[in-house]
C-alpha atoms as a PDB file:
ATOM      1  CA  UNK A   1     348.306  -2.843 -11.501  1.00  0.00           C
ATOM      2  CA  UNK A   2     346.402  -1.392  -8.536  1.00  0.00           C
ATOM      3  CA  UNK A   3     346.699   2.454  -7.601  1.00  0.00           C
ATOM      4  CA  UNK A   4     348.751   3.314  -4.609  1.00  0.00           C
ATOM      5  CA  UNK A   5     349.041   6.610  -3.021  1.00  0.00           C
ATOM      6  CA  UNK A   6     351.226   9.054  -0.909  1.00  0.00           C
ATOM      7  CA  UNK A   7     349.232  10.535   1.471  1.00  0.00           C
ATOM      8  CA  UNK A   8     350.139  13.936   3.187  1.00  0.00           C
ATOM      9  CA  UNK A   9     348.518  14.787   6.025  1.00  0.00           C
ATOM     10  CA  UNK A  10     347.458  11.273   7.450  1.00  0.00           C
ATOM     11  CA  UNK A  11     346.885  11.775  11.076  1.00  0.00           C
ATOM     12  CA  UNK A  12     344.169  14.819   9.848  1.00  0.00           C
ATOM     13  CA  UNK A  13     340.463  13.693   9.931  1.00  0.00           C
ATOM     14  CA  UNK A  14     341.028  13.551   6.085  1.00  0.00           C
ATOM     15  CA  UNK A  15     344.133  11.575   6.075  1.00  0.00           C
ATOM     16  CA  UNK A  16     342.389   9.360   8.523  1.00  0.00           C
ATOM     17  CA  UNK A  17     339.108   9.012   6.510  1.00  0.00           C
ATOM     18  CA  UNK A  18     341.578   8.937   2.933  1.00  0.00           C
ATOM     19  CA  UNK A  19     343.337   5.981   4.990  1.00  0.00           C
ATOM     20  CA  UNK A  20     339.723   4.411   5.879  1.00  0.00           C
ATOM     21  CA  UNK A  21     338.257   4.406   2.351  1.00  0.00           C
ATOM     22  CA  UNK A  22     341.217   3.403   0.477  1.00  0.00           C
ATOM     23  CA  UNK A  23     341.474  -0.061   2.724  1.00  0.00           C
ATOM     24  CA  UNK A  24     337.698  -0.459   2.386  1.00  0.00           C
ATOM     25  CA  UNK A  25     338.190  -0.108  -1.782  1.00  0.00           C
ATOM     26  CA  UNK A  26     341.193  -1.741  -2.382  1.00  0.00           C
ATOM     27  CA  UNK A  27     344.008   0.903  -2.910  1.00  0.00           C
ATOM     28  CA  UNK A  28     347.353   0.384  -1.354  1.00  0.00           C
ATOM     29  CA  UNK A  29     348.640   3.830   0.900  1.00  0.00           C
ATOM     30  CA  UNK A  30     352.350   3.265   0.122  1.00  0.00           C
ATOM     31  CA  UNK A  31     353.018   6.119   2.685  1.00  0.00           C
ATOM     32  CA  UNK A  32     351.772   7.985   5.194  1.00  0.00           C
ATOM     33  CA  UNK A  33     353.156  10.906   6.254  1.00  0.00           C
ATOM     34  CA  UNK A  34     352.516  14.269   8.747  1.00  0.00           C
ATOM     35  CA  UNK A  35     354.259  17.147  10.269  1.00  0.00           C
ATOM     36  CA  UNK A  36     357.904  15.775  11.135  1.00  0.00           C
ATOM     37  CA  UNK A  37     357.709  13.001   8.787  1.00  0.00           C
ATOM     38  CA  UNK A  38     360.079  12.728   6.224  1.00  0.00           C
ATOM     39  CA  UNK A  39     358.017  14.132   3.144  1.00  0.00           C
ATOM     40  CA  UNK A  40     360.932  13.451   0.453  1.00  0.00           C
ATOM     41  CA  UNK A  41     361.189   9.757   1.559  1.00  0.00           C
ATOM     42  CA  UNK A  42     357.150   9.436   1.120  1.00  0.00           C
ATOM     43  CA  UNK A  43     356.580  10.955  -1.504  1.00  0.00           C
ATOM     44  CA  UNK A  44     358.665   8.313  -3.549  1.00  0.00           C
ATOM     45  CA  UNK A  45     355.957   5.676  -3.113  1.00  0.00           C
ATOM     46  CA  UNK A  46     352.983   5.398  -4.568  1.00  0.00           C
ATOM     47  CA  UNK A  47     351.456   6.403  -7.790  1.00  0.00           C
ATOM     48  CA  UNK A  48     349.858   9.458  -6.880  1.00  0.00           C
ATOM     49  CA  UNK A  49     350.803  12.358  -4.030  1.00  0.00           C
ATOM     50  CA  UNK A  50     347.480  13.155  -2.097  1.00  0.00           C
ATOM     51  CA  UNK A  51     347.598  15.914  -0.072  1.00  0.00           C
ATOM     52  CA  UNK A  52     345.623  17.049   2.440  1.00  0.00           C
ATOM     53  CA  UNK A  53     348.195  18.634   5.060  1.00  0.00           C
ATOM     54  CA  UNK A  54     348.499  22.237   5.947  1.00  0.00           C
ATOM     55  CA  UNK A  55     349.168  24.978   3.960  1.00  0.00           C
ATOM     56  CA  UNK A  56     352.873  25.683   4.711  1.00  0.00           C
ATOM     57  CA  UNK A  57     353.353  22.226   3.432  1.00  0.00           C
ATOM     58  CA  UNK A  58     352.003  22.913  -0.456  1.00  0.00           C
ATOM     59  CA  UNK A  59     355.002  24.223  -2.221  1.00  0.00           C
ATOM     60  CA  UNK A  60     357.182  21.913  -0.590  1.00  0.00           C
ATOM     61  CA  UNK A  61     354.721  18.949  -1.780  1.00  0.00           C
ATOM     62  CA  UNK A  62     354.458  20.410  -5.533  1.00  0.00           C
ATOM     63  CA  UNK A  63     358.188  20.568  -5.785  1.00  0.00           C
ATOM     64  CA  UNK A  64     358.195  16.996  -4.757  1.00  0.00           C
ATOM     65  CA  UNK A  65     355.481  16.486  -7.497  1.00  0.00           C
ATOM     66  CA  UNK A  66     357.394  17.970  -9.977  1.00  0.00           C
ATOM     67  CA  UNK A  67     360.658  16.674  -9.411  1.00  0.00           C
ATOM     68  CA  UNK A  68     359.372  13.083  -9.332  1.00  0.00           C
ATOM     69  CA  UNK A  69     356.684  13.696 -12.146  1.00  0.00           C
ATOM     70  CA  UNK A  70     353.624  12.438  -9.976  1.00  0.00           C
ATOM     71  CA  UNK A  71     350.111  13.236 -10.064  1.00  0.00           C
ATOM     72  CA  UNK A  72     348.841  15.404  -7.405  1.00  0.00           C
ATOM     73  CA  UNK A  73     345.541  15.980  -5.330  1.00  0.00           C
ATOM     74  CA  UNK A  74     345.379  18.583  -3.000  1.00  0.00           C
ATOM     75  CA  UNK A  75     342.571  19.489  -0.859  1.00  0.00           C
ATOM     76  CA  UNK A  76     344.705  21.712   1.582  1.00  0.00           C
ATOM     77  CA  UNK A  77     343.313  24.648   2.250  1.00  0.00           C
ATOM     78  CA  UNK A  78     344.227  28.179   4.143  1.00  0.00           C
ATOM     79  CA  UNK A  79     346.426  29.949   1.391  1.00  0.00           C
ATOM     80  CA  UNK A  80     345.978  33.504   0.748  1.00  0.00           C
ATOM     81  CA  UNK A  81     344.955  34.398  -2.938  1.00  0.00           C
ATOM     82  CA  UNK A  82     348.388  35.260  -4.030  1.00  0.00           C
ATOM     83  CA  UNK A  83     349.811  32.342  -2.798  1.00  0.00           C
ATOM     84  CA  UNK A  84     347.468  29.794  -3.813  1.00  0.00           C
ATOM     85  CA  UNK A  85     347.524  31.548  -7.477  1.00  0.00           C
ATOM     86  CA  UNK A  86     351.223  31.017  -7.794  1.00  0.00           C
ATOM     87  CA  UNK A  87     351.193  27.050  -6.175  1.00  0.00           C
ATOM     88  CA  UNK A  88     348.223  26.795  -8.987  1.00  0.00           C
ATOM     89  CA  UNK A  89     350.579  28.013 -11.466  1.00  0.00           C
ATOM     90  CA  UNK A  90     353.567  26.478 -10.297  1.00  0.00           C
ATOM     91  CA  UNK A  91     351.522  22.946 -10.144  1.00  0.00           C
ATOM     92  CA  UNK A  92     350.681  23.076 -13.810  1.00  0.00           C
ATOM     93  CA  UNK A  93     354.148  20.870 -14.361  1.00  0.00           C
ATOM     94  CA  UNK A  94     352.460  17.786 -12.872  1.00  0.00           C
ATOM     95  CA  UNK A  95     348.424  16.430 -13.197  1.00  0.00           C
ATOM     96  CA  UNK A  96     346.677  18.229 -10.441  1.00  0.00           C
ATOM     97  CA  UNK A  97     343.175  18.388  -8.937  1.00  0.00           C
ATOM     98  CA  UNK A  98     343.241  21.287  -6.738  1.00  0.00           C
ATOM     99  CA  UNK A  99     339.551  21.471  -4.715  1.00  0.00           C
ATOM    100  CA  UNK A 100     339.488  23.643  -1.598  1.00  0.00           C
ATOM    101  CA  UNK A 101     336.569  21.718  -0.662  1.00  0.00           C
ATOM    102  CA  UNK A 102     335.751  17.763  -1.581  1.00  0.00           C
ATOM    103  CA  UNK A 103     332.927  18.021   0.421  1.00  0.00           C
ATOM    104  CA  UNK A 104     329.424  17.142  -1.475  1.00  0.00           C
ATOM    105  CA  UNK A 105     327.316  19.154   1.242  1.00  0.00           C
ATOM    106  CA  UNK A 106     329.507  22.385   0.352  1.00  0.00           C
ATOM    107  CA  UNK A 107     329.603  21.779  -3.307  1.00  0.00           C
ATOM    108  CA  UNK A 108     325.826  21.502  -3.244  1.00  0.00           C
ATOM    109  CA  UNK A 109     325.519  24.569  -0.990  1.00  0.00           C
ATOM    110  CA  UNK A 110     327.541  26.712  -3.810  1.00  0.00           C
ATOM    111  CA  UNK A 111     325.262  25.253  -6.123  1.00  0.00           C
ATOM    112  CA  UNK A 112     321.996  26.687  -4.847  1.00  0.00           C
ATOM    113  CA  UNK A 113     323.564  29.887  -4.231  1.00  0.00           C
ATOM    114  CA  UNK A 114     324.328  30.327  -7.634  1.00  0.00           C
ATOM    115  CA  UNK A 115     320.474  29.690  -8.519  1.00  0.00           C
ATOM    116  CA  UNK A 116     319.769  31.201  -5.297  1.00  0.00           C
ATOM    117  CA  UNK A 117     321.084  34.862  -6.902  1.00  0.00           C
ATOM    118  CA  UNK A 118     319.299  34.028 -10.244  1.00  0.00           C
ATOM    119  CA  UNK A 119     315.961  34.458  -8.845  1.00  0.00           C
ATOM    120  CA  UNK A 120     316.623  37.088  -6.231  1.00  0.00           C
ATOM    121  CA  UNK A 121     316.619  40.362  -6.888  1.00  0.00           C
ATOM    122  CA  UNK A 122     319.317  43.257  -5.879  1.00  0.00           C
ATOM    123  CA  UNK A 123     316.752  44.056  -3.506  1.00  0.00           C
ATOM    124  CA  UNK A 124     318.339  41.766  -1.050  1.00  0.00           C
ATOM    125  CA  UNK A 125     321.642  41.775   0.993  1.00  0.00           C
ATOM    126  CA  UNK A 126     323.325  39.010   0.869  1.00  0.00           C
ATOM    127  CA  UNK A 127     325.406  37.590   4.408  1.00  0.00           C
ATOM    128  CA  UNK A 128     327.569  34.385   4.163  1.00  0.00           C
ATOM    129  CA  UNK A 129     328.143  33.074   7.398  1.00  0.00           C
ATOM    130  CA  UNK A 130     330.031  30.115   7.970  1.00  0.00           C
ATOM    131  CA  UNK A 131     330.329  28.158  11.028  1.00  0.00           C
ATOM    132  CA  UNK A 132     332.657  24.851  11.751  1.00  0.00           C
ATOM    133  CA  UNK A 133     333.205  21.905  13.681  1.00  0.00           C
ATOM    134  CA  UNK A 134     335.135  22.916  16.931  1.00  0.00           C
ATOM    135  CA  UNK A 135     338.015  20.055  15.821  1.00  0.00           C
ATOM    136  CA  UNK A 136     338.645  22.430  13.233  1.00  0.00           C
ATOM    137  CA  UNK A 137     342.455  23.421  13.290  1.00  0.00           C
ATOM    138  CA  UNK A 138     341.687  26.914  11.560  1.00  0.00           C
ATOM    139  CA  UNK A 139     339.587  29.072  10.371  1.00  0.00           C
ATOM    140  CA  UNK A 140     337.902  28.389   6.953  1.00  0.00           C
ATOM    141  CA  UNK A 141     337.159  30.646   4.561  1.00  0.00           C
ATOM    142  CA  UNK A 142     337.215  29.306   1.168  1.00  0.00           C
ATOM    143  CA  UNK A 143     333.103  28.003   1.111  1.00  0.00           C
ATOM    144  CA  UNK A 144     332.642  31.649   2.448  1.00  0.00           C
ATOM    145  CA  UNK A 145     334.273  33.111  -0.076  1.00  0.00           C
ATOM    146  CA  UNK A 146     332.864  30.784  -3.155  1.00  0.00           C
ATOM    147  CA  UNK A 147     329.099  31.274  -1.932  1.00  0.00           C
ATOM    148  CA  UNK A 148     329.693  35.227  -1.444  1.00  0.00           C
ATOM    149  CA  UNK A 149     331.642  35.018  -5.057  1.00  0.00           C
ATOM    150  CA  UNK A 150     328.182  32.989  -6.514  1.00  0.00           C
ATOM    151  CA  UNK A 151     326.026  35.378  -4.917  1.00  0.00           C
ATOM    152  CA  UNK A 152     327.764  38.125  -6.159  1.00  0.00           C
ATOM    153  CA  UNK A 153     327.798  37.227  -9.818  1.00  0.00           C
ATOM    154  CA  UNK A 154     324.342  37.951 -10.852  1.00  0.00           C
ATOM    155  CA  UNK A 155     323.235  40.519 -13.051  1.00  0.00           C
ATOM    156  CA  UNK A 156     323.607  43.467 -11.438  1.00  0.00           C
ATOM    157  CA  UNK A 157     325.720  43.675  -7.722  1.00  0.00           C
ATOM    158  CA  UNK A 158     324.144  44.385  -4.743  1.00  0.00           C
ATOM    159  CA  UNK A 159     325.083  44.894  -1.071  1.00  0.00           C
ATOM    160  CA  UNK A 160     328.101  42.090   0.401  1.00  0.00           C
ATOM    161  CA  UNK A 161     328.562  41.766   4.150  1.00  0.00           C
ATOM    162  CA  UNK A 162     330.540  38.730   5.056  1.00  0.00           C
ATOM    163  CA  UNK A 163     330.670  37.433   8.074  1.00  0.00           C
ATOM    164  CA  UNK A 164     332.491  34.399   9.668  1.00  0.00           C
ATOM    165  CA  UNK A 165     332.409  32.332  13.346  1.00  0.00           C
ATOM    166  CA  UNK A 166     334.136  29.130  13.284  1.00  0.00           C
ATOM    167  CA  UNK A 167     333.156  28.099  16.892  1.00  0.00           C
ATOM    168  CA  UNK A 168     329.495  27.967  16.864  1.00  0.00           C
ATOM    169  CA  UNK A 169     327.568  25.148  14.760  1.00  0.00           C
ATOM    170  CA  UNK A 170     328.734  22.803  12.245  1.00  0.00           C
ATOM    171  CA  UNK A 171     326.048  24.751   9.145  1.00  0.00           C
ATOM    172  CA  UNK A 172     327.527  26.694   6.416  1.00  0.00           C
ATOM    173  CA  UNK A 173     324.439  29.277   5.688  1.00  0.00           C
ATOM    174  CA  UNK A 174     323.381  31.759   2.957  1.00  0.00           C
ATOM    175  CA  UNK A 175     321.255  34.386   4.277  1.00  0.00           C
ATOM    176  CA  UNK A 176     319.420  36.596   1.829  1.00  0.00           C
ATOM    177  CA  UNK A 177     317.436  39.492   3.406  1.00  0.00           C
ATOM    178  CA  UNK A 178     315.135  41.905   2.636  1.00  0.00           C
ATOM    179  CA  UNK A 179     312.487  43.805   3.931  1.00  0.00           C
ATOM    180  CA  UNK A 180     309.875  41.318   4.104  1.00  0.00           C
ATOM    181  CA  UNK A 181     310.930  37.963   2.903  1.00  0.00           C
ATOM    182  CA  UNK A 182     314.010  36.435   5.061  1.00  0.00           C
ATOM    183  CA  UNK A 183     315.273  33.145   2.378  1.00  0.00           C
ATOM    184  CA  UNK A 184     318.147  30.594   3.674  1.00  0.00           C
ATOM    185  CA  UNK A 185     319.846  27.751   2.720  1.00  0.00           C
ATOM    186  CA  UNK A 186     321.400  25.191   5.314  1.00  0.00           C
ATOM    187  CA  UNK A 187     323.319  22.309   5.259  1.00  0.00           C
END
């Protein structure tokens, strides 16, 4: 039996790129749906609810989850902490991967950050800066947040200034300084 999906969110640049790769490997999109579709309809096809829509849309896609006892992806982002601690809990009544970023240039980015505060020492200030494509439909924060959190961890805290513009260029950028020896990361 072949995998079919529910995707939320389709007309997104993930939807669209979901909708892309699952033609190209063989996986059937039972539904699509977007703002103004009719999500309870949708979400009764297909094996698995993916869900990459916008963040007013979350609860109302884990109670569908739930109630129809699907897996879930979700790769929405934009919740504050509070909230997206209580969908978290409130999605542990179905399968769920919950990733606030798929993306392997951001995951990689965390990475080095985290060995990146290994070998510096509390010497240096650390300033996340994150920057965007301008299609972007809102402001991200959740890579900020992750690389400042990895930064932060080492031994012994130093200095955090964050710092965010989501309309200049499409990097996402640890900067480490001290007095002498500027050290980035770019992707």
């Amino acid at each position: 039996m072949a995998l079919s999906i529910a995707l939320v969110g389709s007309r997104g640049r993930m939807g669209q790129t979901i909708t892309k790769l699952a033609a190209e490997l063989g996986i059937d999109v039972a539904s699509s749906m977007d703002i103004g579709d009719d999500l309870a309809g949708g979400l009764k096809q297909g094996d698995v609810i993916v869900d990459f829509s916008f963040h007013e849309s979350t609860s109302e896609v884990i109670d569908h989850a739930i109630a129809l006892g699907k897996p879930l992806v979700i790769g929405t982002t934009g919740h504050s902490i509070a909230t997206r601690a209580a969908l978290l809990k409130k999605a542990e009544q179905v399968p769920c991967v919950w990733a606030g970023n798929y993306s392997v240039g951001v995951n990689l980015l965390n990475a080095l950050t985290q060995q990146a505060a290994k070998v510096l020492s509390t010497d240096y200030d650390a300033e996340v800066i994150e920057m965007h494509h301008r299609f972007k439909r809102m402001l991200r924060v959740a890579p900020q947040l992750a690389y400042s959190k990895s930064y932060s961890n080492r031994a012994s805290s130093g200095k955090k200034r964050c710092g965010t513009d989501a309309k200049a260029f499409p990097v996402n950028a640890l900067i480490a300084k001290s007095a002498f020896i500027p050290f980035v990361v770019a992707m």
